[in-house]
C-alpha atoms as a PDB file:
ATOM      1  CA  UNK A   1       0.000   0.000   0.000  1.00  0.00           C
ATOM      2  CA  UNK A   2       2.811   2.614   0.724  1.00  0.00           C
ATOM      3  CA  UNK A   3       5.786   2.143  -0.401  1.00  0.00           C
ATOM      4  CA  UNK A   4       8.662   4.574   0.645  1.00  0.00           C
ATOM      5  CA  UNK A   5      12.115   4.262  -1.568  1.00  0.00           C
ATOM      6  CA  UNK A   6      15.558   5.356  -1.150  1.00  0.00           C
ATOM      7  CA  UNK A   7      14.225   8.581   1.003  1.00  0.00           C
ATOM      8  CA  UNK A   8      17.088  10.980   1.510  1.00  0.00           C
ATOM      9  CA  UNK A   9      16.466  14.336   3.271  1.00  0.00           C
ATOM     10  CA  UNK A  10      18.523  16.819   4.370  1.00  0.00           C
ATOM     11  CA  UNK A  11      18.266  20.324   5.939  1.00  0.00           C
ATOM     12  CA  UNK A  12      20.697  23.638   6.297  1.00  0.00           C
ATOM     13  CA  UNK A  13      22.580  24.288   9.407  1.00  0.00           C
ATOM     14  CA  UNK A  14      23.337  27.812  10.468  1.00  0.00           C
ATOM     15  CA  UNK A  15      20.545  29.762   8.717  1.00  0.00           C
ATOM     16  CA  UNK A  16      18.733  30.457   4.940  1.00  0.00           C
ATOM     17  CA  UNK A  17      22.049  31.272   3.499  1.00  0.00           C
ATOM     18  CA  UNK A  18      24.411  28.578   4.574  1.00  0.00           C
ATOM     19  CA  UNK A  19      26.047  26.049   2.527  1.00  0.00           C
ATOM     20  CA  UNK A  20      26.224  23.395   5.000  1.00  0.00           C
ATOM     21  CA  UNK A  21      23.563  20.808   5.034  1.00  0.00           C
ATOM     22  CA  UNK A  22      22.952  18.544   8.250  1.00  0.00           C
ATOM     23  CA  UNK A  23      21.366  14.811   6.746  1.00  0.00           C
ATOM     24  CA  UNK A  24      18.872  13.529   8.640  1.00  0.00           C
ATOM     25  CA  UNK A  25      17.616  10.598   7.008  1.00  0.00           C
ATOM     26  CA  UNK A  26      19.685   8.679   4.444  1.00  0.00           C
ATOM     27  CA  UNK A  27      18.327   5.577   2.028  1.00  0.00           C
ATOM     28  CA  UNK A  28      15.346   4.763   3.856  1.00  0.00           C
ATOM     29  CA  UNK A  29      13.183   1.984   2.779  1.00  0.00           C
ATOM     30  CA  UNK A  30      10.410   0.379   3.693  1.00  0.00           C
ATOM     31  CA  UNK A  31       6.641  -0.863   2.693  1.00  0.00           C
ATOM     32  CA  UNK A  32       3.790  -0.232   4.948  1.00  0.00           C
ATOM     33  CA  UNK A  33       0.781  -3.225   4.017  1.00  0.00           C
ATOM     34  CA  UNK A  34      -2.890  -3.114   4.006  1.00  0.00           C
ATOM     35  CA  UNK A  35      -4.473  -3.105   7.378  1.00  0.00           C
ATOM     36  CA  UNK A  36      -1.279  -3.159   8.848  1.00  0.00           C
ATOM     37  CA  UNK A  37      -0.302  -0.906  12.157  1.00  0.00           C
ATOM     38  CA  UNK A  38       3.881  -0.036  11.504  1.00  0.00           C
ATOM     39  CA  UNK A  39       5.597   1.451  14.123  1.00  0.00           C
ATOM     40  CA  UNK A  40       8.474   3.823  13.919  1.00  0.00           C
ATOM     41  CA  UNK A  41      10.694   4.201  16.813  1.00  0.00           C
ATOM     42  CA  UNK A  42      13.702   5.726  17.924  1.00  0.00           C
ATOM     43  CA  UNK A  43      15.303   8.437  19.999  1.00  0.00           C
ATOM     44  CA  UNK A  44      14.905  12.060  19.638  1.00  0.00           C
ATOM     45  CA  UNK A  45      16.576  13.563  16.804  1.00  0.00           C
ATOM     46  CA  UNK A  46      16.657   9.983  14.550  1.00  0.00           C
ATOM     47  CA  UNK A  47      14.446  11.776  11.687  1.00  0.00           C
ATOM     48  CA  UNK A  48      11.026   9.631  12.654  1.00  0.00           C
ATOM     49  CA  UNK A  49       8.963  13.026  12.456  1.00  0.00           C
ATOM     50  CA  UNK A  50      10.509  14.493   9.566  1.00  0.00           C
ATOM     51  CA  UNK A  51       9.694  11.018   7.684  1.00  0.00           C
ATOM     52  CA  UNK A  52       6.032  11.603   9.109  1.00  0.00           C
ATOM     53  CA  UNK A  53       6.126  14.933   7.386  1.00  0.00           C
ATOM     54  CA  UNK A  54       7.159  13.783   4.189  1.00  0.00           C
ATOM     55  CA  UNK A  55       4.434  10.697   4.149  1.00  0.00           C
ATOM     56  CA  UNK A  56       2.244  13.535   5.135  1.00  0.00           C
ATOM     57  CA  UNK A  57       3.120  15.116   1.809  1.00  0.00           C
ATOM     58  CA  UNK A  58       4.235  18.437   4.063  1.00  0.00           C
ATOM     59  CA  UNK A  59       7.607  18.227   2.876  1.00  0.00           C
ATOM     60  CA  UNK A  60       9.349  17.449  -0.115  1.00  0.00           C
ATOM     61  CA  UNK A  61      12.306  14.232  -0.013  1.00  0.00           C
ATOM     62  CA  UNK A  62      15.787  15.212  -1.860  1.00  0.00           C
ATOM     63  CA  UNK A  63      15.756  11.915  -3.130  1.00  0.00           C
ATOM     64  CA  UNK A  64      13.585   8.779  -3.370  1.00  0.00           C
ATOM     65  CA  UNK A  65       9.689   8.395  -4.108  1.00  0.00           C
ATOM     66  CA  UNK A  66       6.772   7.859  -1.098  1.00  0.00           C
ATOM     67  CA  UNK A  67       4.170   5.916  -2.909  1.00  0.00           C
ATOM     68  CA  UNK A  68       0.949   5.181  -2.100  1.00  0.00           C
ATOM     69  CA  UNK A  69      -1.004   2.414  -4.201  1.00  0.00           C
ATOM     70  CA  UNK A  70       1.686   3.145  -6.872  1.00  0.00           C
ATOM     71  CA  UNK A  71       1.118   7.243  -6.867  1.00  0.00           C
ATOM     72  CA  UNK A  72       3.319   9.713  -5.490  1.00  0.00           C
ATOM     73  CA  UNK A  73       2.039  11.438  -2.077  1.00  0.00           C
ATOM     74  CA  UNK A  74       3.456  14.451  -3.565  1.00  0.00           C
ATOM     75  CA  UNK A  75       0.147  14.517  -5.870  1.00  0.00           C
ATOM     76  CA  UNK A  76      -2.182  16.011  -3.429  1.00  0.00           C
ATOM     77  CA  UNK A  77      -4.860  14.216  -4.938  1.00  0.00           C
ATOM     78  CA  UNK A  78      -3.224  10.712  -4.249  1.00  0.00           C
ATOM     79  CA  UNK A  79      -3.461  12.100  -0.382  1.00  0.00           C
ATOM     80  CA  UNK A  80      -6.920  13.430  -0.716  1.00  0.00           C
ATOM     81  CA  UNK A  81      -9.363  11.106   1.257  1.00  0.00           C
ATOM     82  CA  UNK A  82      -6.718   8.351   1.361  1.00  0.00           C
ATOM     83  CA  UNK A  83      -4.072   9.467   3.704  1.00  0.00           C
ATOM     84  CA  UNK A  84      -4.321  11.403   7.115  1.00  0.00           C
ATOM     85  CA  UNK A  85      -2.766  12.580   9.876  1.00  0.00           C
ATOM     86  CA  UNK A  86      -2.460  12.751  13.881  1.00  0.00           C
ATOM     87  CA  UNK A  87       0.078  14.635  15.266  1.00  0.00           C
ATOM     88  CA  UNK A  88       1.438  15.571  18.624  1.00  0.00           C
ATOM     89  CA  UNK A  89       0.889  19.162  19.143  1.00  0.00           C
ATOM     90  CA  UNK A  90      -3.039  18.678  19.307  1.00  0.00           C
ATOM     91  CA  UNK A  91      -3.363  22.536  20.438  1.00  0.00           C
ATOM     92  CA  UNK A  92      -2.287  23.575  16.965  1.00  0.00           C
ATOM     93  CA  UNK A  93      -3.888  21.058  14.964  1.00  0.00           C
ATOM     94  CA  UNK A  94      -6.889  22.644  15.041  1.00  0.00           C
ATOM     95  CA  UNK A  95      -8.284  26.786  14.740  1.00  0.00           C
ATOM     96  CA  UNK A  96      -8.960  27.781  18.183  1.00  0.00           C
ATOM     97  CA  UNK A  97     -11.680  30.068  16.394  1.00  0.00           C
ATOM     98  CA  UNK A  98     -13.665  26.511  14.810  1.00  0.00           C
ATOM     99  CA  UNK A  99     -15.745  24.874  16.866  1.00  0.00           C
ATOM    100  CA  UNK A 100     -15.338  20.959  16.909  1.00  0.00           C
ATOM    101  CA  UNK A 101     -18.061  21.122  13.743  1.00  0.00           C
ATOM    102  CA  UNK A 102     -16.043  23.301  11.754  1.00  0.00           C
ATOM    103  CA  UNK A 103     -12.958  21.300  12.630  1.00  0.00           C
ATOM    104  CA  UNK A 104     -14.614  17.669  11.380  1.00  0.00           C
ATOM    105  CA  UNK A 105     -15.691  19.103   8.550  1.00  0.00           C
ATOM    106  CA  UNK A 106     -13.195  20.718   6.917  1.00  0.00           C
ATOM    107  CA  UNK A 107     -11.676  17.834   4.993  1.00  0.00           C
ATOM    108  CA  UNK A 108     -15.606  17.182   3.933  1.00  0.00           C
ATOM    109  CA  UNK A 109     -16.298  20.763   2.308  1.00  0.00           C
ATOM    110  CA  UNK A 110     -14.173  19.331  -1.509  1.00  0.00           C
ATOM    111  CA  UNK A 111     -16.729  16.432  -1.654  1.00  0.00           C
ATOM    112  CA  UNK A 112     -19.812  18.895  -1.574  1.00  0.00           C
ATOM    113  CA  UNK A 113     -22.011  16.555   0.284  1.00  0.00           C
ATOM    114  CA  UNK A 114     -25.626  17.810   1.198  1.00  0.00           C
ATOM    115  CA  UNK A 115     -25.733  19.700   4.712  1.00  0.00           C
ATOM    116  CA  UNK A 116     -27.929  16.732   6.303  1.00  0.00           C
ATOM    117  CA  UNK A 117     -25.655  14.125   5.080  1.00  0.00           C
ATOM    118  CA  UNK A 118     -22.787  15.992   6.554  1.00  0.00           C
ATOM    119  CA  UNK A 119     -24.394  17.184   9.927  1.00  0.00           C
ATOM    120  CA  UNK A 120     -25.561  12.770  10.103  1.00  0.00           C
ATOM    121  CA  UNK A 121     -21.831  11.483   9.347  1.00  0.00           C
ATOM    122  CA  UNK A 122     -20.249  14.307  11.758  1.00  0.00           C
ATOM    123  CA  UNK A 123     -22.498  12.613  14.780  1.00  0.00           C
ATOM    124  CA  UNK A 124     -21.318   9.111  13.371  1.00  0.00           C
ATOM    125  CA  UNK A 125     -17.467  10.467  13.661  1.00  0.00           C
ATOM    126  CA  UNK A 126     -18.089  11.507  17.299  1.00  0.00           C
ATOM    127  CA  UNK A 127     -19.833   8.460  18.563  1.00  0.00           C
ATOM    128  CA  UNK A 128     -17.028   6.684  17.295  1.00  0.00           C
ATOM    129  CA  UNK A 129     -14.405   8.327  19.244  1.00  0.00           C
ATOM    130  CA  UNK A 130     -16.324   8.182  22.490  1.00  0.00           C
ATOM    131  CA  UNK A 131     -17.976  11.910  21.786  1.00  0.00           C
ATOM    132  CA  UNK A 132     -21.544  12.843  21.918  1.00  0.00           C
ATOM    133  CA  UNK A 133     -23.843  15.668  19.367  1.00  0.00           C
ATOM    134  CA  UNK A 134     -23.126  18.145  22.447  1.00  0.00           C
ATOM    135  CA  UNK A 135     -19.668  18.969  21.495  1.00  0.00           C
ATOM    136  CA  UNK A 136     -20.705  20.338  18.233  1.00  0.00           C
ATOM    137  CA  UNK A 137     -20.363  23.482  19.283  1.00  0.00           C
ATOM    138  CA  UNK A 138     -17.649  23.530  21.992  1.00  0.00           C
ATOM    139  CA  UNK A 139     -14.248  25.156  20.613  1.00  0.00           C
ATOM    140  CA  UNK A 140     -10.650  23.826  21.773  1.00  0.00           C
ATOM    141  CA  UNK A 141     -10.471  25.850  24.799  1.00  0.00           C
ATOM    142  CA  UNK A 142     -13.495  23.629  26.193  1.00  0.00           C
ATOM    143  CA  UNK A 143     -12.262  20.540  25.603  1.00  0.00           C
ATOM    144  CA  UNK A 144      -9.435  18.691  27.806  1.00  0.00           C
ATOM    145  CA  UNK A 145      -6.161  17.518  25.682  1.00  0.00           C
ATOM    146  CA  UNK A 146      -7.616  13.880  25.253  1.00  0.00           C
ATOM    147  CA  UNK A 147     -10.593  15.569  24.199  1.00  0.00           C
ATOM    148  CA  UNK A 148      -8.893  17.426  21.232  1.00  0.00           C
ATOM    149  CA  UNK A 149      -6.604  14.654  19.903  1.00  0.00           C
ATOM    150  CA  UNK A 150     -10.074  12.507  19.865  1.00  0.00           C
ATOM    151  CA  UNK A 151     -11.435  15.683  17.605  1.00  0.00           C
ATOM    152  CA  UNK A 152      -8.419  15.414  15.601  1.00  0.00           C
ATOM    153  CA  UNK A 153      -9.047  11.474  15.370  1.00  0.00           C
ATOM    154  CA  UNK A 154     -12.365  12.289  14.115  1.00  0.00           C
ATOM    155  CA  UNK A 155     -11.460  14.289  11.572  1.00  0.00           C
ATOM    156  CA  UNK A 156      -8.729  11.911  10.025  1.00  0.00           C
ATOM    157  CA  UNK A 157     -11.481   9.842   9.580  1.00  0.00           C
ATOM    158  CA  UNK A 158     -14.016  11.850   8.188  1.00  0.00           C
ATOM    159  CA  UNK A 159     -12.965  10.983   4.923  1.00  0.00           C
ATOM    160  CA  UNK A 160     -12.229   7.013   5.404  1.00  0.00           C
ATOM    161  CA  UNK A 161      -8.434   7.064   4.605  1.00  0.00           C
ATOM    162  CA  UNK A 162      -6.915   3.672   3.699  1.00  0.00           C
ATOM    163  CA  UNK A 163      -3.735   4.492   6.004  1.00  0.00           C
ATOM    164  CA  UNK A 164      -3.631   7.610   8.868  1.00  0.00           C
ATOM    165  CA  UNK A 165      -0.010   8.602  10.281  1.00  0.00           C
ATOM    166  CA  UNK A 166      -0.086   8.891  14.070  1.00  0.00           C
ATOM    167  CA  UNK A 167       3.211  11.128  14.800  1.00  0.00           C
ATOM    168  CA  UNK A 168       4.005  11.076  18.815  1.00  0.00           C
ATOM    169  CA  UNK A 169       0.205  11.366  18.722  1.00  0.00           C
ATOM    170  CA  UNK A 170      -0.426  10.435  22.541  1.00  0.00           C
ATOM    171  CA  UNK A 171       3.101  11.414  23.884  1.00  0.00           C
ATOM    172  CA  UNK A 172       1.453  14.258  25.595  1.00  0.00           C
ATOM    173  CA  UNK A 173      -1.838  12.351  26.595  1.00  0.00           C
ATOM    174  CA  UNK A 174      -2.250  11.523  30.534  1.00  0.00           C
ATOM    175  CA  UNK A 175      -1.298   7.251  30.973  1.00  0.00           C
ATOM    176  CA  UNK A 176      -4.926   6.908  31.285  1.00  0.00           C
ATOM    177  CA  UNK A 177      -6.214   9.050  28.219  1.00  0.00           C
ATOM    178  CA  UNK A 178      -3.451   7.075  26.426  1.00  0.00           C
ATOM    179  CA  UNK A 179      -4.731   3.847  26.963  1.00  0.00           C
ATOM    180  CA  UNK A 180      -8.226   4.866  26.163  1.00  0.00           C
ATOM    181  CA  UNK A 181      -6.707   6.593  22.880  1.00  0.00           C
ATOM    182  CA  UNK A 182      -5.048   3.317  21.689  1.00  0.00           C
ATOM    183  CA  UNK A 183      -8.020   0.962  22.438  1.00  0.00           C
ATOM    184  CA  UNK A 184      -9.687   3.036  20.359  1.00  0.00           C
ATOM    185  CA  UNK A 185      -7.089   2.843  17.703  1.00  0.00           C
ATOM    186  CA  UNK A 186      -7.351  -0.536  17.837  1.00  0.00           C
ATOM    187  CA  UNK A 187     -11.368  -0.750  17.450  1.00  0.00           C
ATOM    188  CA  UNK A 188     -11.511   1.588  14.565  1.00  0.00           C
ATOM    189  CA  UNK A 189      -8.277   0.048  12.734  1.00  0.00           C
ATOM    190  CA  UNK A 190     -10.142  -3.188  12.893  1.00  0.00           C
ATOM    191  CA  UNK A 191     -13.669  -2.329  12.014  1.00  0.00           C
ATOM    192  CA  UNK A 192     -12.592  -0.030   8.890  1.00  0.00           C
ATOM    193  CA  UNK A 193      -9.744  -2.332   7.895  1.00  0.00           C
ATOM    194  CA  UNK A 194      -6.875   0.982   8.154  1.00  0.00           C
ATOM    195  CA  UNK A 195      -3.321   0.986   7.540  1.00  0.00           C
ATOM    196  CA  UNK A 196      -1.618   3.141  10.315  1.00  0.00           C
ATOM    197  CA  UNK A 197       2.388   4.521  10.721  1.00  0.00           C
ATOM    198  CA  UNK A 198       2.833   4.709  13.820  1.00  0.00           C
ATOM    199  CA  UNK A 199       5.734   6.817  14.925  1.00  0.00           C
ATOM    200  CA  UNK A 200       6.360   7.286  18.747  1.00  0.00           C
ATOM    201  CA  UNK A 201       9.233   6.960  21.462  1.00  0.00           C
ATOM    202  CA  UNK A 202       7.184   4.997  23.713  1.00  0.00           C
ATOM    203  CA  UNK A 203       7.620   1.316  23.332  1.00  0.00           C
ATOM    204  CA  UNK A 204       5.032   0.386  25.477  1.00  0.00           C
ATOM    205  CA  UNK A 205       2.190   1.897  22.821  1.00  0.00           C
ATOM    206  CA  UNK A 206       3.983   0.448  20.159  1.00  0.00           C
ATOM    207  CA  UNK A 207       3.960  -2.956  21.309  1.00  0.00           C
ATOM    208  CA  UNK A 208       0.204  -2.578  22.623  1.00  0.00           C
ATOM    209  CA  UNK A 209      -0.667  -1.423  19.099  1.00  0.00           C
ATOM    210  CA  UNK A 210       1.449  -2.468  16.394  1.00  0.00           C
ATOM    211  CA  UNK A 211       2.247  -5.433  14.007  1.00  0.00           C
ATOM    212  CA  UNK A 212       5.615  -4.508  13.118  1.00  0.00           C
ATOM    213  CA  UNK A 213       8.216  -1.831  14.476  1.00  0.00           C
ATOM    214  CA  UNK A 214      10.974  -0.316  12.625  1.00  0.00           C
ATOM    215  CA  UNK A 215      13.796   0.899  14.408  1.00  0.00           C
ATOM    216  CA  UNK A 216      15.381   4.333  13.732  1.00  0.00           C
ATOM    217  CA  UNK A 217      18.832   5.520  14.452  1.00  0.00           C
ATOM    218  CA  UNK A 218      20.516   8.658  13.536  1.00  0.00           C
ATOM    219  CA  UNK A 219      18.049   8.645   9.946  1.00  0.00           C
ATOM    220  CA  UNK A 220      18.879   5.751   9.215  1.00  0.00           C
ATOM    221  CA  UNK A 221      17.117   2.185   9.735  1.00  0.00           C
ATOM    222  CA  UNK A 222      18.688   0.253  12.436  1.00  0.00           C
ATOM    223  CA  UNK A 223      16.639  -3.003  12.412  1.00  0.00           C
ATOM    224  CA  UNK A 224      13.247  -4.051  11.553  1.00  0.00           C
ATOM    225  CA  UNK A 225      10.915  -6.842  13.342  1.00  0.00           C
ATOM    226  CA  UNK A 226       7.572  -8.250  13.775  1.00  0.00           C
ATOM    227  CA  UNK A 227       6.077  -7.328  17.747  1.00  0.00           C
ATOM    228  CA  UNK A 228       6.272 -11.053  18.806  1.00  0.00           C
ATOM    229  CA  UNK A 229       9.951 -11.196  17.944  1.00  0.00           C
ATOM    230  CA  UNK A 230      10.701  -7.383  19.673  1.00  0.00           C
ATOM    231  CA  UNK A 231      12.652  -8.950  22.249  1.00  0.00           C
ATOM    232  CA  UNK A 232      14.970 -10.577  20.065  1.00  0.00           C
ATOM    233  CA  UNK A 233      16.456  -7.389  18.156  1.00  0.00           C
ATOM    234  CA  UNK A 234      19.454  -8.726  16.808  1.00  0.00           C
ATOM    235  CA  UNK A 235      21.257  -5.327  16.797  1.00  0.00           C
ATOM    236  CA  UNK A 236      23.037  -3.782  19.924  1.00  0.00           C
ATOM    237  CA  UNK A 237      21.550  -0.300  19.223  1.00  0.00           C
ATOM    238  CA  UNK A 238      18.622  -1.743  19.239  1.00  0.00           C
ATOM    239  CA  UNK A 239      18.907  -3.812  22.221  1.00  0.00           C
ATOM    240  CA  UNK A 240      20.105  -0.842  24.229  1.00  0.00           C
ATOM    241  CA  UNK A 241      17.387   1.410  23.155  1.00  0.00           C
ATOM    242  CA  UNK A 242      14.434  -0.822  24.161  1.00  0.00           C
ATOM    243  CA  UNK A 243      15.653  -1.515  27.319  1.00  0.00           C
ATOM    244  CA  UNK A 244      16.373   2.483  27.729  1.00  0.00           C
ATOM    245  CA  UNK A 245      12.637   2.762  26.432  1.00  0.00           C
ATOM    246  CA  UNK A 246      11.294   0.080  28.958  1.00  0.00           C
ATOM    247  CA  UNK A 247      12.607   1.520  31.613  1.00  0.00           C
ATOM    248  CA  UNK A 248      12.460   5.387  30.572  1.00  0.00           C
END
């Protein structure tokens, strides 16, 4: 389903008009499958969230092709209804000035559906991540932070994507909103048969959630293995870093 070749991105170091270029991720390659949840892990600074970027279609790769059924993310209109996002930084996800309406259905208004049909699905999209018809109207500031992402979890689904990136999407989610969050994942992933990237430093959520885990190190990818073989990383790095994660 996506299909990410020989990525290679780099950025400048020292401001708009230097020369120098800092690389932080180099030949990466790897497939993400139909209904599969692939996890992306790795310290701070390893490149995870720029590659979430770029399969976002945010950024632009220096080399290598992101496909996604064959078509280049680049294309907005491979993205468009196929591909969305979560991110961390739910307090900027969304305009503080929409209310949670306005938020859902934004990604609707391109496929000019009729204002019943729309006002119908955007109760559906709440019910499904534990919301009610009152919050229709309530802006950010009302909500708590679990409260938001699950707004921005509705709207990543309002237009049934085959495959939604999750970047650090709980990190800053109380233990017990996390947990709630990722069950619900789970329930949705499996009822509407999603693909997910999942890219996070917590290795707990990624082995609650996830089929397979890549791991990241300095942009590059260390190892790669399926959850029921995570504690047999053949790699050092690797080994090191779990156990770091574990017990972080």
């Amino acid at each position: 389903m996506l299909k990410v070749a020989n990525i290679e991105k780099s950025y400048r170091k020292g401001g708009l008009f230097s020369k120098e270029k800092q690389k932080i991720l180099n030949n990466i390659t790897f497939e993400c499958y139909n209904g599969e949840c692939l996890g992306i892990i790795g310290e701070s600074g390893s490149g995870k969230s720029t590659l979430g970027r770029l399969i976002a279609g945010i950024e632009k790769p220096d080399r290598g092709t992101i496909l996604f059924e064959g078509n280049n993310v680049q294309d907005r209109t491979v993205r468009f209804g196929n591909i969305s996002a979560v991110f961390q930084d739910y307090t900027s996800s969304i305009n503080p000035f929409f209310t949670v309406e306005e938020a859902i259905v934004e990604p609707l208004k391109a496929r000019k559906k009729d204002q019943k049909e729309t006002r119908s699905r955007i109760d559906r999209l709440l019910y499904q991540v534990g919301l009610n018809p009152s919050y229709r109207k309530k802006h950010p500031h009302e909500l708590s932070g679990g409260e938001v992402q699950r707004v921005c979890i509705a709207r990543a689904l309002s237009t049934e994507p085959k495959c939604i990136l999750f970047d650090e999407a709980i990190s800053s989610l109380d233990v017990s909103v996390q947990t709630q969050i990722l069950d619900l994942l789970k329930e949705l992933k499996k009822k509407h048969k999603m693909s997910y990237v999942f890219i996070t430093h917590d290795i707990q959520a990624a082995a609650y959630i996830c089929d397979r885990v890549i791991i990241f190190r300095n942009g590059e990818i260390e190892e790669t293995v399926h959850l029921e073989n995570l504690k047999d990383v053949q790699s050092e790095y690797a080994k090191k870093l779990l156990k770091f994660l574990i017990t972080f």
